[in-house]
Protein backbone atom coordinates (compact mmCIF):
# COMPACT_ATOMS: atom_id res chain seq x y z
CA UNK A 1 102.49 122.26 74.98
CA UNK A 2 106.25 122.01 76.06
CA UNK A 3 108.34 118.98 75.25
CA UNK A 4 108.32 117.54 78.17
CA UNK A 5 104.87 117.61 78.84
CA UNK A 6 104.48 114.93 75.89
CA UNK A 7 107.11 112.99 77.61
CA UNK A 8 105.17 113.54 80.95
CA UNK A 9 101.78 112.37 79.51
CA UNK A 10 103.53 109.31 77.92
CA UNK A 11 104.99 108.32 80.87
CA UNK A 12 101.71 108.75 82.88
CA UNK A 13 99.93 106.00 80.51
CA UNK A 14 103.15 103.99 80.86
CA UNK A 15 103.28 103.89 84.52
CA UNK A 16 99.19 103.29 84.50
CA UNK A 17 99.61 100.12 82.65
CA UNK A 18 102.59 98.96 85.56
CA UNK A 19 100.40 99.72 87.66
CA UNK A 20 97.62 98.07 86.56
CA UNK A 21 99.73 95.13 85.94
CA UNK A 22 100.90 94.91 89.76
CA UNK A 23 97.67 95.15 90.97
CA UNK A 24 96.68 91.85 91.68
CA UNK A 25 99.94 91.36 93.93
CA UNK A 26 98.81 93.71 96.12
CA UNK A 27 95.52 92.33 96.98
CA UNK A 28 94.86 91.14 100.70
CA UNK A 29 98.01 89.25 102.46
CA UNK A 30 100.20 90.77 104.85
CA UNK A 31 102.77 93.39 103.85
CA UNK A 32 105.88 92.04 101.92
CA UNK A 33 107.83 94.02 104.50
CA UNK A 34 105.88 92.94 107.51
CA UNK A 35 105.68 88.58 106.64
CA UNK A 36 103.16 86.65 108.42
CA UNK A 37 104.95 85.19 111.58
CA UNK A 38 108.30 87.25 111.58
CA UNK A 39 109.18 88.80 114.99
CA UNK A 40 110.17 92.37 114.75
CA UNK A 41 113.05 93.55 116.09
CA UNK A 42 111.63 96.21 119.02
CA UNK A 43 112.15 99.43 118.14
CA UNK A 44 114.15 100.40 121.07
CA UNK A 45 117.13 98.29 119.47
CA UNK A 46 116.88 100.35 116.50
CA UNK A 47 118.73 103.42 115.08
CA UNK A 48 116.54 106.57 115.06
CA UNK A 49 115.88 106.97 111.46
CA UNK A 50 114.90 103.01 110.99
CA UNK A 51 111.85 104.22 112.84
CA UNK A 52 108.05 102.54 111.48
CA UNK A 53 107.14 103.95 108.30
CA UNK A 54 103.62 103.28 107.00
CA UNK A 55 102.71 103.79 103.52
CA UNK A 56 98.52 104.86 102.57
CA UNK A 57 98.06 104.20 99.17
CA UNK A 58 95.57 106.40 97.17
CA UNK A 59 91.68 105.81 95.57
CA UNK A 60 90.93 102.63 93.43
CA UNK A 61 94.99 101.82 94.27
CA UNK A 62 96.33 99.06 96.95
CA UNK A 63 100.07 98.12 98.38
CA UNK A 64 101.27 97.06 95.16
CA UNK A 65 102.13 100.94 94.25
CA UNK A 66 104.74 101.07 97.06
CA UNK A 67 106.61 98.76 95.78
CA UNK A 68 109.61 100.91 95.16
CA UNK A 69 109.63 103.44 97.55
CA UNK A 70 109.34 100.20 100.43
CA UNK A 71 112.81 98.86 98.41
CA UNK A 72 114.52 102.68 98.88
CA UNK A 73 113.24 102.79 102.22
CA UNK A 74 114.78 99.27 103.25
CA UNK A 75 117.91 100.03 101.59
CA UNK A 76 117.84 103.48 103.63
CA UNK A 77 118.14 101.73 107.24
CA UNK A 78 113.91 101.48 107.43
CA UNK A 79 113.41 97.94 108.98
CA UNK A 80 110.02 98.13 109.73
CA UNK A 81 108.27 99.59 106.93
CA UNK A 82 104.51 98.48 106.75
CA UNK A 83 101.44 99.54 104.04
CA UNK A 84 97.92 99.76 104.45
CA UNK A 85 95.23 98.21 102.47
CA UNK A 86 91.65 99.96 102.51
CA UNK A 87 88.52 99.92 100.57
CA UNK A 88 87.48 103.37 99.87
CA UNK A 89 83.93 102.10 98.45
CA UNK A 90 83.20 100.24 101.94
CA UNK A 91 82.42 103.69 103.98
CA UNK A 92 83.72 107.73 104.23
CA UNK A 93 86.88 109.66 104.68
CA UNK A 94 86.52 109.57 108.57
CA UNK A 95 85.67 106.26 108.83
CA UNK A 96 88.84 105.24 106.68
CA UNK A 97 90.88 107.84 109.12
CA UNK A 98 89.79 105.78 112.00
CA UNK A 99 90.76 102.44 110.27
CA UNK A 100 94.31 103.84 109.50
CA UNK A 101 94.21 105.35 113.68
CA UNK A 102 93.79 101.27 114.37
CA UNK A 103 96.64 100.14 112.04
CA UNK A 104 98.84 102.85 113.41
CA UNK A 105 98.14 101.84 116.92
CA UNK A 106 98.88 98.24 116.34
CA UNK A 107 102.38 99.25 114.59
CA UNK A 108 103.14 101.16 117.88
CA UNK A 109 102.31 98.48 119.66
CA UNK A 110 104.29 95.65 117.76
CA UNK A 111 107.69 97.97 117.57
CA UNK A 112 107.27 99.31 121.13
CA UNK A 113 107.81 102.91 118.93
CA UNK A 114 106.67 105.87 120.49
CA UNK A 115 105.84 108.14 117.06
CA UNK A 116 105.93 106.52 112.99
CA UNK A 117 106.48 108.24 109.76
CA UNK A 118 103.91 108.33 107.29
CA UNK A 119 104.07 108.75 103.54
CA UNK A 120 100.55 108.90 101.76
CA UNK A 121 99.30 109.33 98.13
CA UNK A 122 96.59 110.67 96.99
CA UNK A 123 93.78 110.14 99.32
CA UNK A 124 95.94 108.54 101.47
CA UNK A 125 97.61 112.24 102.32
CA UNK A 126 94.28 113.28 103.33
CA UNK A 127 93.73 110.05 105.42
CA UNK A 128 96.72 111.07 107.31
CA UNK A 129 96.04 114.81 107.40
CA UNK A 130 92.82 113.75 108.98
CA UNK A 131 94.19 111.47 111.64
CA UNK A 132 96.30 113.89 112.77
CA UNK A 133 94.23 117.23 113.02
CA UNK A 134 90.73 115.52 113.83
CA UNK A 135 91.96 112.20 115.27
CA UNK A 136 94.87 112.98 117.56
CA UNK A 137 97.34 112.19 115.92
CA UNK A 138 100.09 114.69 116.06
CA UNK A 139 101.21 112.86 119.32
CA UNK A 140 101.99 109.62 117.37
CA UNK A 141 103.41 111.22 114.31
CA UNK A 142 106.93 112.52 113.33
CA UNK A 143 107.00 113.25 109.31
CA UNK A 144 103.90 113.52 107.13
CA UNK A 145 104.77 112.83 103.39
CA UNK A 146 102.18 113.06 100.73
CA UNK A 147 102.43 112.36 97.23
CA UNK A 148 99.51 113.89 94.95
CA UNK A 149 97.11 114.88 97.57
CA UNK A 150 94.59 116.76 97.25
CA UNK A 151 94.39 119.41 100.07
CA UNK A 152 92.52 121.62 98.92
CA UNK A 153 89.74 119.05 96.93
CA UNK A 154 89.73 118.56 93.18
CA UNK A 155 87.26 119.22 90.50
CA UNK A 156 87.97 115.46 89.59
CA UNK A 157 86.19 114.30 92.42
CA UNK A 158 83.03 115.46 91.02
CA UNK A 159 83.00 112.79 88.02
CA UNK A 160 82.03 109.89 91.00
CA UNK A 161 79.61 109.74 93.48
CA UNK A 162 80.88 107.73 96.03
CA UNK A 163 80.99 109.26 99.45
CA UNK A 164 84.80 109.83 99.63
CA UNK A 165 84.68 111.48 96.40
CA UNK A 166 81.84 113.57 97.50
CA UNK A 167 84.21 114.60 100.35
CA UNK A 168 87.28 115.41 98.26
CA UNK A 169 85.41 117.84 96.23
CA UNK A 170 86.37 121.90 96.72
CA UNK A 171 84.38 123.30 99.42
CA UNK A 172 83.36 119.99 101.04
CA UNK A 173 82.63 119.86 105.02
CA UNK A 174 86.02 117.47 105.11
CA UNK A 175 88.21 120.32 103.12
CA UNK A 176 86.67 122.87 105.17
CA UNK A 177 87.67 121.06 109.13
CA UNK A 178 91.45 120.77 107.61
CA UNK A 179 91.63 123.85 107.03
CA UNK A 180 89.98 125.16 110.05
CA UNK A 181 91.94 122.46 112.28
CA UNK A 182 95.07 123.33 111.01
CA UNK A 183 96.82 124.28 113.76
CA UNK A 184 100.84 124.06 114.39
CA UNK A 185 102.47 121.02 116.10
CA UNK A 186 105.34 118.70 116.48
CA UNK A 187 104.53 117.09 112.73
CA UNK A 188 107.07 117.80 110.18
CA UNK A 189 105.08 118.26 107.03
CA UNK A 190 106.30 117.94 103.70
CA UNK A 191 104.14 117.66 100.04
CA UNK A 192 105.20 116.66 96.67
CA UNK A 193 103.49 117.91 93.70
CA UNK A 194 103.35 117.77 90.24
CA UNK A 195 102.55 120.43 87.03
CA UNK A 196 101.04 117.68 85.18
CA UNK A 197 98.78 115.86 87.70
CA UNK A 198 95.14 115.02 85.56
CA UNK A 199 93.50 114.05 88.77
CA UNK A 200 94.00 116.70 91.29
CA UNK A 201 93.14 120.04 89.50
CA UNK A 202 94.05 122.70 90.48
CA UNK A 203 97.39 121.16 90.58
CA UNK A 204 98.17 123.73 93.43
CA UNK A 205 95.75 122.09 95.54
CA UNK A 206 98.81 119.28 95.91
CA UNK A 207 100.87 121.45 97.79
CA UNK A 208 100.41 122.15 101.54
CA UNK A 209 100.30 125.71 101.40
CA UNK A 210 98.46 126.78 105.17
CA UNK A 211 100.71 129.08 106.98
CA UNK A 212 100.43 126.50 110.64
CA UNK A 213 101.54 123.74 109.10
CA UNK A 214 104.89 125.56 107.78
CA UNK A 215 104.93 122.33 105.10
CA UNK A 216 108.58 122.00 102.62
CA UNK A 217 106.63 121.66 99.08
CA UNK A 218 108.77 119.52 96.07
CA UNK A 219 107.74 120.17 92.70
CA UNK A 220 108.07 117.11 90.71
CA UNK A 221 108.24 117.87 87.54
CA UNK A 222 106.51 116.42 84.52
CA UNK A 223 105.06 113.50 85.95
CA UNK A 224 101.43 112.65 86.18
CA UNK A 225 99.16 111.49 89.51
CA UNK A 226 100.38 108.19 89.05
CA UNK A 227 103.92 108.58 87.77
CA UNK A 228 104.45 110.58 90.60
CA UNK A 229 105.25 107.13 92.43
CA UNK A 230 108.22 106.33 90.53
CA UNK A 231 109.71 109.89 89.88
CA UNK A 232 113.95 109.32 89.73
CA UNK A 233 115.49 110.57 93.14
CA UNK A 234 112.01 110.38 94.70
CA UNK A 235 112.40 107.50 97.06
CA UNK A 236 116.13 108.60 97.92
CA UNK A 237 114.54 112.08 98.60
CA UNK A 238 111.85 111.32 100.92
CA UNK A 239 114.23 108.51 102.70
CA UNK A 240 116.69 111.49 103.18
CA UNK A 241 113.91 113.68 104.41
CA UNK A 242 112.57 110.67 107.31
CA UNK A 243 116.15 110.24 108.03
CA UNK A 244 116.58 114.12 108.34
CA UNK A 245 114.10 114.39 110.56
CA UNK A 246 116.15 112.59 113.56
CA UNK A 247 118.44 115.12 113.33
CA UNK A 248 121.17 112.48 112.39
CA UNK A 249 124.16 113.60 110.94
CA UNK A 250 123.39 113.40 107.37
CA UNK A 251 120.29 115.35 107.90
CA UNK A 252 121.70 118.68 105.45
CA UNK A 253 120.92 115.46 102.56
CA UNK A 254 117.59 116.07 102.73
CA UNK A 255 117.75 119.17 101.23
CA UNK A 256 120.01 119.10 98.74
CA UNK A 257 118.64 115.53 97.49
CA UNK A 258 116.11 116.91 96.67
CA UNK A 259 116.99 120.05 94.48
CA UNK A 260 119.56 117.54 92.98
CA UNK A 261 116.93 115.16 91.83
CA UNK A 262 113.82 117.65 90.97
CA UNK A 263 115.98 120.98 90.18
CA UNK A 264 113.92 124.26 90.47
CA UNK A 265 111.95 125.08 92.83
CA UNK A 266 113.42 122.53 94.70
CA UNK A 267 112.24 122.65 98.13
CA UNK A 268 110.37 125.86 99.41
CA UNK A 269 108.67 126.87 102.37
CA UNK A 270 104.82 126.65 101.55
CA UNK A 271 104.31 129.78 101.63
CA UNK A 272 106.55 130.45 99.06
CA UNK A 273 105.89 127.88 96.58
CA UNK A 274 104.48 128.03 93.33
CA UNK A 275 103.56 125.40 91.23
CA UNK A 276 105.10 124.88 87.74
């Protein structure tokens, strides 16, 4: 095992514990970035890449694990950036889809926006991946970000037997329509990955790698499913990316953020990628 795998692992249980510790803070309540009562400003008085950003946290997770990226995302120009809390033991994969179709809807609706960013981990990518190949949702959606998703199912699914897990296995009906509704549109796709991720296995099944969705995969090495969340440069990378992806004039950042923060491979076209 290389050195910086123990250093990966290590930081993995670290990052478990902060997790575990922030928890309770994300339980039920509005969004910290969306308080109870505020009027938003209406998205038509807003710059471009300030655009709604919504944040799907992953299984057994809530809110409370986007702490950080919401701050990078606020300091980035993002004024409305809003998370979603679900239950994944209260129903299926679908059913959460259509829950997250409802919460996107009533963003649009409160910002006057036309399309939202989303960023998802975990599960929460293949919430989103869902919405917009089964649900409709490529008409609502600029960027799709996910964090430690598994696209392709994971063997880890098989140690539960709720009825999302059942549907995140390899081979499952809901693995099989996203890849057989993958189909190119106006979504800009992007996955990060990591070489050490325990819970999606095979790790490659974290990357985006179908040919229609012509995804940008980021290796992010040595960090675990978890750690993933609080990677250095990964916030600053993906608010560079949404930013990017108004074609505002520090758009080359994206890029180059990226291979700065995460070094080889950097970003890669999907079809192209390999993971570490």
């Amino acid at each position: 095992m290389r050195p910086g795998s123990y250093v990966g692992w290590l930081r993995e249980l670290l990052v478990t514990g902060v997790c575990l510790v922030c928890y309770p803070f994300g339980i039920g309540g509005t969004t910290p970035e969306s308080p109870s009562g505020a009027s938003p400003t209406p998205f038509s008085a807003l710059e471009p890449d300030a655009a709604p950003v919504l944040l799907v946290h992953g299984y057994g997770h809530n809110r409370s694990g986007w702490t950080f990226l919401a701050r990078h995302l606020r300091r980035g120009g993002f004024e409305h950036v809003y998370s979603l809390n679900y239950n994944p033991l209260a129903g299926d994969l679908p059913g959460l889809a259509w829950e997250l179709s409802r919460r996107i809807d009533a963003i649009r609706e409160v910002t006057g926006a036309r399309r939202v960013h989303l960023v998802g981990h975990s599960l929460g990518g293949i919430l989103i991946r869902y919405y917009v190949q089964l649900l409709g949702g490529e008409a609502c959606v600029d960027t799709a970000i996910t964090l430690a998703s598994p696209h392709e199912g994971t063997l880890a699914a098989g140690l539960g037997r709720s009825s999302v897990l059942r549907q995140l296995r390899p081979g499952s009906w809901v693995i099989q329509a996203l890849e057989e509704t993958a189909r190119p549109s106006p979504v800009q796709w992007m996955a990060y990955y990591s070489n050490l991720d325990a819970l999606v296995q095979p790790a490659s099944s974290a990357m985006l790698r179908h040919p229609a969705l012509d995804a940008t995969n980021v290796l992010v090495k040595d960090h675990g499913h978890l750690s993933i969340l609080l990677a250095p440069g990964l916030g600053r990378s993906i608010a560079h990316r949404l930013a990017a992806s108004g074609g505002l004039s520090g758009s080359d950042a994206s890029q180059s953020a990226a291979e700065d923060e995460f070094g080889s491979p950097g970003l890669r076209p999907a079809a192209h990628a390999e993971p570490a």
